[in-house]
N, C-alpha and C. Protein backbone atom coordinates (compact mmCIF):
# COMPACT_ATOMS: atom_id res chain seq x y z
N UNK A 1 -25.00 -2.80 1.27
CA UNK A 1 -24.22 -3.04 0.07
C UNK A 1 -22.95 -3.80 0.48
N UNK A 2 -22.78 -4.49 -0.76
CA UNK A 2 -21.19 -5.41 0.26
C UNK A 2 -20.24 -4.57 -0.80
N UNK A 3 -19.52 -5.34 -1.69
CA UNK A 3 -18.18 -4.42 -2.68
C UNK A 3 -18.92 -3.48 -2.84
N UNK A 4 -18.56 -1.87 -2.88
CA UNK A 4 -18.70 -0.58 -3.37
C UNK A 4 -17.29 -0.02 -3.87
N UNK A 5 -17.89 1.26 -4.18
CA UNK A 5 -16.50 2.26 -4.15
C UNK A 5 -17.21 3.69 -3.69
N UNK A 6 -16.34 4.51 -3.51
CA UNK A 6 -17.25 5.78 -3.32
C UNK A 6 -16.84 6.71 -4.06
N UNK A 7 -17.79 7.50 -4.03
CA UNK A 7 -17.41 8.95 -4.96
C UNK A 7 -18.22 10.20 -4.46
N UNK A 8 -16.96 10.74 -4.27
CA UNK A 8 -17.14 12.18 -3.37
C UNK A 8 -17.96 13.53 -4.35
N UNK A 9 -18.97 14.05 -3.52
CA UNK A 9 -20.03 14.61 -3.99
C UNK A 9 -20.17 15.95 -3.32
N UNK A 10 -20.09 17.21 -3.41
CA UNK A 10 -20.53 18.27 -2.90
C UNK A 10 -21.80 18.38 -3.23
N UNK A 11 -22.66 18.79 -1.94
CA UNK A 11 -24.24 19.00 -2.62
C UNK A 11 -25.21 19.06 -1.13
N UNK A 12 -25.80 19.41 -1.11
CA UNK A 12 -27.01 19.32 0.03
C UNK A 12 -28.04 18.30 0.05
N UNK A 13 -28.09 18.46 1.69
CA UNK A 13 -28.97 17.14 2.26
C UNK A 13 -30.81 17.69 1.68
N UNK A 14 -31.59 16.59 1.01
CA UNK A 14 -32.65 17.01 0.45
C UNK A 14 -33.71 17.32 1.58
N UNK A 15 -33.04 16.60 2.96
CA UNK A 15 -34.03 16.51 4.06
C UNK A 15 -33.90 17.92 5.12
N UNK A 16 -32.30 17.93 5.85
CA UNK A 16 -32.10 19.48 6.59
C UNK A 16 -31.47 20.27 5.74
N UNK A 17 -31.23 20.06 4.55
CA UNK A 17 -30.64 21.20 4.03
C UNK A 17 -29.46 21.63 4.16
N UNK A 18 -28.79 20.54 5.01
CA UNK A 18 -26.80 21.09 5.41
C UNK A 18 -25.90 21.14 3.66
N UNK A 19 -25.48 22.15 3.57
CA UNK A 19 -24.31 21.45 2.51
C UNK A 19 -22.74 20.74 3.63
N UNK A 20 -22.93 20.01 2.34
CA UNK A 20 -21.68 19.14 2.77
C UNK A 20 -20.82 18.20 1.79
N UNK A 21 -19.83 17.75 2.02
CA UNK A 21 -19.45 16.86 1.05
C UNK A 21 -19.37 15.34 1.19
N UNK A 22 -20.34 14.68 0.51
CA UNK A 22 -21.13 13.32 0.79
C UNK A 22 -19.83 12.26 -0.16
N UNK A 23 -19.88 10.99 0.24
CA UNK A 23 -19.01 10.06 -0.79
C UNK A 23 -19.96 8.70 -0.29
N UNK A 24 -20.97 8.77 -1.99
CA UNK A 24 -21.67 8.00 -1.91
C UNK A 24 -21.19 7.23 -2.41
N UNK A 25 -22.17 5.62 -1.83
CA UNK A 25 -21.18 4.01 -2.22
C UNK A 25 -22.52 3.88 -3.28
N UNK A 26 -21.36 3.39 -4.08
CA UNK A 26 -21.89 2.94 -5.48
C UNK A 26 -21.07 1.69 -6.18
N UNK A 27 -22.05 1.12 -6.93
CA UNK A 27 -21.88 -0.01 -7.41
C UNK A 27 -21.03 -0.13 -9.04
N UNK A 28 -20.14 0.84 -8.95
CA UNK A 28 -19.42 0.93 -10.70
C UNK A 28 -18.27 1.16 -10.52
N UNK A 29 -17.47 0.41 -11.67
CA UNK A 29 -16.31 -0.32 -11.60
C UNK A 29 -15.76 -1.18 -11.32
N UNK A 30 -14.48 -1.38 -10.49
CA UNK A 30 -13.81 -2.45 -10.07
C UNK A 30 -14.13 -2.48 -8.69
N UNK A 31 -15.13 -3.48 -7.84
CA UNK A 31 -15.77 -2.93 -6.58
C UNK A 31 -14.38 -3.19 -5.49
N UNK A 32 -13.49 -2.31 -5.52
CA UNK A 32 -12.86 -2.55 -4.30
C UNK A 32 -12.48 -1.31 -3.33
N UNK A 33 -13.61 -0.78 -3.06
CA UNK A 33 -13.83 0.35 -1.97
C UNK A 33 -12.78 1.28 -2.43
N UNK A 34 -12.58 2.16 -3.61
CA UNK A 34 -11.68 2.93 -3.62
C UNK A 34 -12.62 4.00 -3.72
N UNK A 35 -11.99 5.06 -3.49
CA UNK A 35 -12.81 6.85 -3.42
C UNK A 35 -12.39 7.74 -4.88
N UNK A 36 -13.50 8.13 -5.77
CA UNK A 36 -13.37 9.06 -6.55
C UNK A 36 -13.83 9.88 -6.32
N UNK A 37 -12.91 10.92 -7.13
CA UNK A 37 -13.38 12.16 -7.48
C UNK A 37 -13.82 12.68 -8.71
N UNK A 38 -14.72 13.86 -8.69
CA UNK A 38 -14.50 13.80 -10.33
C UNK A 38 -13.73 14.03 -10.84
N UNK A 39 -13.90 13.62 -12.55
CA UNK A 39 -12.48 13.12 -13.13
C UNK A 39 -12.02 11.83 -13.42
N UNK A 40 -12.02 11.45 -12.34
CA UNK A 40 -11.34 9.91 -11.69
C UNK A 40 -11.39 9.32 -13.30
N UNK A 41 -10.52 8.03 -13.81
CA UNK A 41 -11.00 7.62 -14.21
C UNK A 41 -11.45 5.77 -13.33
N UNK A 42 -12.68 5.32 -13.58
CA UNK A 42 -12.69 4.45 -12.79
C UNK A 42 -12.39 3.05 -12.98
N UNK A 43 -11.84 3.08 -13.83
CA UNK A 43 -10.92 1.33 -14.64
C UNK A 43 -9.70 1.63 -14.25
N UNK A 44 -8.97 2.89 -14.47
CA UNK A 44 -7.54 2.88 -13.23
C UNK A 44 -6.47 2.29 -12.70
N UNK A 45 -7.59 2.39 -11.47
CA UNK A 45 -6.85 1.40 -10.44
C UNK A 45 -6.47 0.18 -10.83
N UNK A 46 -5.39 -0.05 -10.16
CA UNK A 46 -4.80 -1.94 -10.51
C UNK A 46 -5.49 -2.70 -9.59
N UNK A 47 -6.08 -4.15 -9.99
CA UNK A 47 -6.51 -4.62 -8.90
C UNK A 47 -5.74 -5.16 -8.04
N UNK A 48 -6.63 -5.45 -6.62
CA UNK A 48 -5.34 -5.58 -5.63
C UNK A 48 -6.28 -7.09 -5.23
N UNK A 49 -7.77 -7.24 -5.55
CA UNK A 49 -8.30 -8.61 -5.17
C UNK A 49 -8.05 -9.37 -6.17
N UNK A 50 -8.21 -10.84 -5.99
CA UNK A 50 -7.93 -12.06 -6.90
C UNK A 50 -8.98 -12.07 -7.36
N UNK A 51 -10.10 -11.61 -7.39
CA UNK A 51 -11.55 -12.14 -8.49
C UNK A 51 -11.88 -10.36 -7.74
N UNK A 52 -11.38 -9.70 -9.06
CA UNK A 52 -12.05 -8.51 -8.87
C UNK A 52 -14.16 -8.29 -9.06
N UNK A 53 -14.36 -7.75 -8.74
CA UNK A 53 -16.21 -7.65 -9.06
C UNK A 53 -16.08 -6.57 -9.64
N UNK A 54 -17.04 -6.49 -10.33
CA UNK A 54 -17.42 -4.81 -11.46
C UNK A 54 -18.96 -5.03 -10.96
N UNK A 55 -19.30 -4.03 -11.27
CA UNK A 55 -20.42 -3.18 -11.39
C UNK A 55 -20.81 -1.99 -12.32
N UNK A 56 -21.75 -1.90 -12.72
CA UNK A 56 -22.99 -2.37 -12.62
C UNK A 56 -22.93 -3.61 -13.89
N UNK A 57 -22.08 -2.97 -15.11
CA UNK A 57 -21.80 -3.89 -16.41
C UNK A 57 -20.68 -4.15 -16.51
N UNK A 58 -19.82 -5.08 -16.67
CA UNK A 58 -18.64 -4.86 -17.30
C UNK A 58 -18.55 -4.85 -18.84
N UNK A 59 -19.08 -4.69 -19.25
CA UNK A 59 -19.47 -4.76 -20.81
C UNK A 59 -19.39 -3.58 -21.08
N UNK A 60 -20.39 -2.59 -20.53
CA UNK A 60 -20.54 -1.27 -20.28
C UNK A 60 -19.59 -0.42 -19.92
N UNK A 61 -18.61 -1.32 -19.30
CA UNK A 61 -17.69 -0.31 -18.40
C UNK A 61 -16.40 -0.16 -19.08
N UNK A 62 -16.46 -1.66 -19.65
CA UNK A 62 -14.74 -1.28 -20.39
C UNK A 62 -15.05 -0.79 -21.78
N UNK A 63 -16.09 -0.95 -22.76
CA UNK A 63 -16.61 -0.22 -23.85
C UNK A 63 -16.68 0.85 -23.68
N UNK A 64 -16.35 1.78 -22.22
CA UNK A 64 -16.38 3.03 -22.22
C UNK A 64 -18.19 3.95 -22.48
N UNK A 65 -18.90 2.87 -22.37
CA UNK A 65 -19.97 4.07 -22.58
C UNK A 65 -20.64 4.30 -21.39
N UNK A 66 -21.83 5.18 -21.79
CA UNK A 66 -21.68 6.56 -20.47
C UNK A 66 -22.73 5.83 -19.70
N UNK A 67 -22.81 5.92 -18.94
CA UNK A 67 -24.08 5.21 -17.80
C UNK A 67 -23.86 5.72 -16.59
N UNK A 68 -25.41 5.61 -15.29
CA UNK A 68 -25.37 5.66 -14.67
C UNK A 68 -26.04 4.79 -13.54
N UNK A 69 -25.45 5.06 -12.28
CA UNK A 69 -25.93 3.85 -11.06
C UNK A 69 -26.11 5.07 -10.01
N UNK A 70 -27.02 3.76 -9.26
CA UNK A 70 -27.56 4.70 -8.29
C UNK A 70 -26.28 4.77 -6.98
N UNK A 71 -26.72 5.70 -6.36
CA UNK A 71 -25.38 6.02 -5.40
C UNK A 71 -26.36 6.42 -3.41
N UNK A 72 -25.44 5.89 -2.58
CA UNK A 72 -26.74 6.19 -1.26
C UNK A 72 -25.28 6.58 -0.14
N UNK A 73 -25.78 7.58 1.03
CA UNK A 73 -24.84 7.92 1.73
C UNK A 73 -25.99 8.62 2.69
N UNK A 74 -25.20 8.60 3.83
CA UNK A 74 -26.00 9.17 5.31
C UNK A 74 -25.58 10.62 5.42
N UNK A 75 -26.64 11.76 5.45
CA UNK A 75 -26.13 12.65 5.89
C UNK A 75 -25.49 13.12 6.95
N UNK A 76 -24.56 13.40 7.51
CA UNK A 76 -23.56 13.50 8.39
C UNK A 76 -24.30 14.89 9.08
N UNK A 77 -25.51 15.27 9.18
CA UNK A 77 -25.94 16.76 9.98
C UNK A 77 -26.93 15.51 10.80
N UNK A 78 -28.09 15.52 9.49
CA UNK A 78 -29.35 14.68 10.20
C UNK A 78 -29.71 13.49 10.01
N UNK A 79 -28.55 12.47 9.70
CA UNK A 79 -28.49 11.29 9.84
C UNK A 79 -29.35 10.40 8.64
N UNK A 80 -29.82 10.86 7.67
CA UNK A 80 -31.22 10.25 6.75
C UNK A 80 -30.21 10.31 5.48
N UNK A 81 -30.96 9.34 5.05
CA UNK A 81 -30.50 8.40 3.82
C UNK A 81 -30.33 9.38 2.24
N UNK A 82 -29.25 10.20 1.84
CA UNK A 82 -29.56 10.65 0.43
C UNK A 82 -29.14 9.75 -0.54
N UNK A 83 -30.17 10.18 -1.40
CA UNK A 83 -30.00 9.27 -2.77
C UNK A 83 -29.18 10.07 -4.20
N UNK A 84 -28.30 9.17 -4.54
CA UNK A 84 -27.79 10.34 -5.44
C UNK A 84 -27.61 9.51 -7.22
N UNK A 85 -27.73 10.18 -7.98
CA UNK A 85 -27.52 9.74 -9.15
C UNK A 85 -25.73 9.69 -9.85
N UNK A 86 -24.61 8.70 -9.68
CA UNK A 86 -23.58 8.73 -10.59
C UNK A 86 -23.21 8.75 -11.77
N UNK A 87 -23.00 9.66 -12.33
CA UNK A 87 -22.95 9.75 -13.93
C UNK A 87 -21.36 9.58 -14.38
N UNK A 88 -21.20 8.52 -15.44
CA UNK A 88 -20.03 8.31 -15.56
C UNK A 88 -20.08 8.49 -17.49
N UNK A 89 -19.13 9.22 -17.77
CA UNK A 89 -19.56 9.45 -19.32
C UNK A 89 -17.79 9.14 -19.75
N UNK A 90 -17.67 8.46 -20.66
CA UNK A 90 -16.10 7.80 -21.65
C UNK A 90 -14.91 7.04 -20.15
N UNK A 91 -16.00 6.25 -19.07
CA UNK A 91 -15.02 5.38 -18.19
C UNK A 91 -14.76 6.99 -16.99
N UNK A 92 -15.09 8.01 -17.18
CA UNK A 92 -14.91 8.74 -15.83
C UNK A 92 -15.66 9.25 -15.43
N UNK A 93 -15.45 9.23 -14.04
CA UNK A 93 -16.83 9.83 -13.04
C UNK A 93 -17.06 11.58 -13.76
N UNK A 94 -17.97 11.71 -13.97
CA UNK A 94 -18.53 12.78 -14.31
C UNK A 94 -19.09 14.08 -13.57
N UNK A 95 -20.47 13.27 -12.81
CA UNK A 95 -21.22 13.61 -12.57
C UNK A 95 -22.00 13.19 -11.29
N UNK A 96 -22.42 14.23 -10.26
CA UNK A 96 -23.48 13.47 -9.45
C UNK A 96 -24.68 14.29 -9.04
N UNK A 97 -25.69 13.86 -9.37
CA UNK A 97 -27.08 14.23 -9.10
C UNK A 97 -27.78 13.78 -7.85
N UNK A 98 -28.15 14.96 -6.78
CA UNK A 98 -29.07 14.26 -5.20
C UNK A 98 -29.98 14.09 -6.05
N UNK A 99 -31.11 13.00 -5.78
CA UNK A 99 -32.28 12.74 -6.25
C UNK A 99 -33.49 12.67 -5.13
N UNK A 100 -34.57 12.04 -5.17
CA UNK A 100 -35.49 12.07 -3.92
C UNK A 100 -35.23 11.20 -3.59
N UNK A 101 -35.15 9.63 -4.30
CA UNK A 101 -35.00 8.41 -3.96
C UNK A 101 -34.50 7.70 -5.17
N UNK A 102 -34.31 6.25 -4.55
CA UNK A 102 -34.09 5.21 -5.32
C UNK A 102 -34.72 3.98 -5.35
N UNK A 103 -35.45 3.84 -6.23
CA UNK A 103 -36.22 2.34 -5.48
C UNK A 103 -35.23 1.04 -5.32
N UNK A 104 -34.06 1.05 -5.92
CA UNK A 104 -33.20 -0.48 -6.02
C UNK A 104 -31.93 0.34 -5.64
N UNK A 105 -31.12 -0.10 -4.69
CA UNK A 105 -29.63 0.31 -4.56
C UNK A 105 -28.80 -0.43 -6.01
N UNK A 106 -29.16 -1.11 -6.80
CA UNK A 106 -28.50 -1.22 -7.45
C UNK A 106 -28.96 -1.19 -8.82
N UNK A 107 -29.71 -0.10 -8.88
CA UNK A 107 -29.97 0.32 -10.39
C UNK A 107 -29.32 0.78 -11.03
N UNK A 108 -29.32 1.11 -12.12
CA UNK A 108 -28.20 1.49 -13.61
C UNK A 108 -29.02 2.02 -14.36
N UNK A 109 -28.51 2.48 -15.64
CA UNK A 109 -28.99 2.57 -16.80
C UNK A 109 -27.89 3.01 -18.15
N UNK A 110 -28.18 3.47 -19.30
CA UNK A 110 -27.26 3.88 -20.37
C UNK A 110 -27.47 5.44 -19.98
N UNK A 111 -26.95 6.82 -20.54
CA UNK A 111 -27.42 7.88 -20.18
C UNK A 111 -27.05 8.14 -22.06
């Protein structure tokens, strides 16, 4: 992934089973590597690049409606790839779901 941001996730690895707290890179908002939490809201931040990037919509994002993108991070016990679901509902991080997989790092949808 090149621009991300991350967003910090408590939850367990689907593979060894460690809990831990994961901050998966995801593709929503203003992509300039900043870290949420939930809560966050993710329009926020001021930009600090000259041609900021958004993700996944910007249409989506400043209309405030709820969507989600896919989110990926290494487990820090046994090293393997979790996949996680970001749920962002009225512009703030919400929500995050481990999933099994993802077929596209940069999928989306409306929720």
């Amino acid at each position: 992934m090149g621009r991300y941001n991350l967003f910090i996730a408590e939850g367990m690895c689907p593979h060894c089973h460690h809990s831990t707290v994961f901050y998966f890179q995801a593709d929503i908002g203003r992509l300039e590597w900043t870290t949420f939490e939930l809560g966050d809201d993710i329009m926020s931040p001021p930009a600090t690049m000259r041609s900021p990037v958004f993700g996944p919509d910007p249409d989506a994002l400043h209309s405030g409606r709820d969507l989600w993108a896919a989110g990926l991070e290494r487990c820090p016990s046994c090293h393997q790839y979790v996949h996680a679901s970001i749920n962002m509902r009225s512009g703030k991080y919400h929500s995050c779901e481990i999933i099994s997989s993802s077929n596209e790092l940069y999928e989306w949808g409306l929720l």
